[in-house]
Protein backbone atom coordinates (compact mmCIF):
# COMPACT_ATOMS: atom_id res chain seq x y z
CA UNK A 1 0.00 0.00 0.00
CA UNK A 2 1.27 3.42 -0.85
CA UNK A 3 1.69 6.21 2.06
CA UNK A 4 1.02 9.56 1.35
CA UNK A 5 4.29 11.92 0.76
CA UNK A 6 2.26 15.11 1.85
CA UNK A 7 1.94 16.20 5.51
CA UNK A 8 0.88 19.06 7.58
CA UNK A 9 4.07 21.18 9.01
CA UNK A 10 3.92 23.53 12.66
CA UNK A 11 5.36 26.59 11.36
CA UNK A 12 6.81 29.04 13.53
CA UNK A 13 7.17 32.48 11.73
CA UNK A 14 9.84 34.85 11.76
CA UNK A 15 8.88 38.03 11.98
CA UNK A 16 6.40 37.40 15.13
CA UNK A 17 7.28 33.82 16.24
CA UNK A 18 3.62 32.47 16.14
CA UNK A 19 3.69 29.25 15.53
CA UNK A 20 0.73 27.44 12.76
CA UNK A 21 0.34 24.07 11.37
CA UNK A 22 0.04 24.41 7.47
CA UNK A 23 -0.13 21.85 4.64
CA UNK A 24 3.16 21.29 3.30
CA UNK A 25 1.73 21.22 -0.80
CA UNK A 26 -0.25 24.08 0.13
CA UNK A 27 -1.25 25.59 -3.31
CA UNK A 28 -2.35 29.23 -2.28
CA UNK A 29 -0.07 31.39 -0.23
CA UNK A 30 -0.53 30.97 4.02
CA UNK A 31 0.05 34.19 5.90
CA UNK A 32 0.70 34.22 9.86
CA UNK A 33 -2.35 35.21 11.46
CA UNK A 34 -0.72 37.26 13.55
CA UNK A 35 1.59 39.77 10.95
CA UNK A 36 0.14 39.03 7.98
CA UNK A 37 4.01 38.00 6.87
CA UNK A 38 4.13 35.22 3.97
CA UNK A 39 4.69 31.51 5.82
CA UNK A 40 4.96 29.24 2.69
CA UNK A 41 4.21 29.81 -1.08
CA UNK A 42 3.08 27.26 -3.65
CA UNK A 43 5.83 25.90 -5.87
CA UNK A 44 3.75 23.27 -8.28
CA UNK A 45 4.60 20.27 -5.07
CA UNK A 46 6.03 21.04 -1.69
CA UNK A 47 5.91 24.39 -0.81
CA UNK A 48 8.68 26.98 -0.33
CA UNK A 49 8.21 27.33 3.17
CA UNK A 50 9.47 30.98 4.67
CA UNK A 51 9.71 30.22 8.34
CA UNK A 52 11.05 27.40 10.47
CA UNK A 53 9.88 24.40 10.27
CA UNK A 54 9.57 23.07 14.01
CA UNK A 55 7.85 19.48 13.48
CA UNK A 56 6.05 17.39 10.90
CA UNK A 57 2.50 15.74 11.71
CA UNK A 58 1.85 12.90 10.75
């Protein structure tokens, strides 16, 4: 059986250090609730994510 390759991500951003859970193939861009700053941009597969990544979920 095949797993799944994509996973949601807890995000901590760098501007304001809040910390989100996003989808790691997001295809729109996620903004910190927060700042408003840019957290991860689509890329066509994984996202470019902007912030540190502090764990995956699986």
């Amino acid at each position: 059986m095949k797993t799944p390759n994509s996973k949601f991500i807890k995000v901590r951003c760098k501007d304001c250090e809040n910390e989100q859970v996003l989808f790691n193939k997001t295809s729109s861009v996620v903004s910190c609730h927060i700042c408003g700053s840019k957290l991860a941009l689509p890329k066509g597969g994984k996202a470019e994510v902007r912030g540190e990544i502090l764990e995956t979920i699986e």
